[in-house]
C-alpha atoms as a PDB file:
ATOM      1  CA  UNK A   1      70.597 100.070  11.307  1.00  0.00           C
ATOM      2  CA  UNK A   2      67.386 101.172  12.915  1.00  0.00           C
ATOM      3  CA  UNK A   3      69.282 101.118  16.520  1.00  0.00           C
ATOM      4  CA  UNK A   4      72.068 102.847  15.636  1.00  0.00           C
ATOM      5  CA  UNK A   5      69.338 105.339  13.941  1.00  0.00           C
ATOM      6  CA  UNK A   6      67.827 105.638  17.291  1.00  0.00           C
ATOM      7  CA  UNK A   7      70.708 106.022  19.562  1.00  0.00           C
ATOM      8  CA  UNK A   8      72.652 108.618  17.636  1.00  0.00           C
ATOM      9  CA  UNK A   9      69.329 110.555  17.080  1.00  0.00           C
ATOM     10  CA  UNK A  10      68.383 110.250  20.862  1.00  0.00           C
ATOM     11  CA  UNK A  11      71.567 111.339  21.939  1.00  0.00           C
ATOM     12  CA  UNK A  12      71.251 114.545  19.652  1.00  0.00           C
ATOM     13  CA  UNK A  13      67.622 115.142  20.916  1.00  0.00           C
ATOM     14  CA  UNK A  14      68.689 114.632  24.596  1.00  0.00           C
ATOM     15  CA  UNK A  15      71.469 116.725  24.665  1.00  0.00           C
ATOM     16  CA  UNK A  16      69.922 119.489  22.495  1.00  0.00           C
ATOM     17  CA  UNK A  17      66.952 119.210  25.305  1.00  0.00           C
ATOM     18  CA  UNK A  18      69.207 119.583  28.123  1.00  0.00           C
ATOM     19  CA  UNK A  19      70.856 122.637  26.365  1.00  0.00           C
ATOM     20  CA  UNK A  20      67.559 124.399  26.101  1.00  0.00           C
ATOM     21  CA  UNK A  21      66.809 124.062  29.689  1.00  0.00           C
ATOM     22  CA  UNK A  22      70.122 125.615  30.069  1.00  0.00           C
ATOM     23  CA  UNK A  23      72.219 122.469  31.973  1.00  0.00           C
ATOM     24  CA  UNK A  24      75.911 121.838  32.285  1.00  0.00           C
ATOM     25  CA  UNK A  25      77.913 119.678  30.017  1.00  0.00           C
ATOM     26  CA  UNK A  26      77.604 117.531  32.516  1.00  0.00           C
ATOM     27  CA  UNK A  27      73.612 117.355  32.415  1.00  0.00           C
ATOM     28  CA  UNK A  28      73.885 117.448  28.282  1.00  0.00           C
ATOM     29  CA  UNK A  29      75.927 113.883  28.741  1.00  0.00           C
ATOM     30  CA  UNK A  30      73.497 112.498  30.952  1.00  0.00           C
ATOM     31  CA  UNK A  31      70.407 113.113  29.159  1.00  0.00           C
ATOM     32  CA  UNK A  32      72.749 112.423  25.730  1.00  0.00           C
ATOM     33  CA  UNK A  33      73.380 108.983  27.021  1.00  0.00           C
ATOM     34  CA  UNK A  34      69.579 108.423  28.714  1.00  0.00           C
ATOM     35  CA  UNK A  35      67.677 109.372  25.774  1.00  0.00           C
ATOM     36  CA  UNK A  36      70.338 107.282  23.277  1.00  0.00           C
ATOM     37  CA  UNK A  37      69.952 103.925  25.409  1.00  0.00           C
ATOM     38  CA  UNK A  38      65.928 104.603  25.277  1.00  0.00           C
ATOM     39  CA  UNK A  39      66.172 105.542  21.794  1.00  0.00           C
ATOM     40  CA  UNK A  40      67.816 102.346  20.727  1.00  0.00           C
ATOM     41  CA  UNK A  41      65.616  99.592  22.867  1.00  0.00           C
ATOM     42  CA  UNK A  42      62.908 101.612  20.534  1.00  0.00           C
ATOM     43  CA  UNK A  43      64.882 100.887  17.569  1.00  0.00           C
ATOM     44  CA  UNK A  44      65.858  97.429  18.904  1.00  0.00           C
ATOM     45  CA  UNK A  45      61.841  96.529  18.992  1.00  0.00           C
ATOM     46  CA  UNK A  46      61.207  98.259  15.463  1.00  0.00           C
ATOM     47  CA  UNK A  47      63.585  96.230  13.799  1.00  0.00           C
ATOM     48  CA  UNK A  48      62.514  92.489  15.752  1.00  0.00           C
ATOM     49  CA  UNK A  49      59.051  93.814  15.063  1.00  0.00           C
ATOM     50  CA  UNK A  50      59.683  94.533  11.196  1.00  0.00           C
ATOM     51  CA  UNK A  51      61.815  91.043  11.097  1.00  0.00           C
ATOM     52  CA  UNK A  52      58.675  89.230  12.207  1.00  0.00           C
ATOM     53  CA  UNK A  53      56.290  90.896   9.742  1.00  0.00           C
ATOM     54  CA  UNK A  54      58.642  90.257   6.501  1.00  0.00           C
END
């Protein structure tokens, strides 16, 4: 739950970023799908990490 968490929420934060510095829809896809693969390898470490401590 915690990766799908993290890629939807880095793919909102990535393409709102790439908005604000005024990019194409092609740019907002890019950093959409950058930030949601980073976002989710976070999320995919949280939830190992939290299996291991409970």
């Amino acid at each position: 739950m915690i990766v799908i968490a993290g890629a939807l929420g880095g793919a909102a934060w990535g393409a709102y970023l790439a908005k604000s510095r005024e990019g194409t829809r092609a740019d907002m896809a890019q950093y959409a799908a950058g930030f949601g693969i980073a976002f989710a390898l976070l999320g995919l470490f949280a939830t190992i990490f939290l299996e291991r401590m409970l």
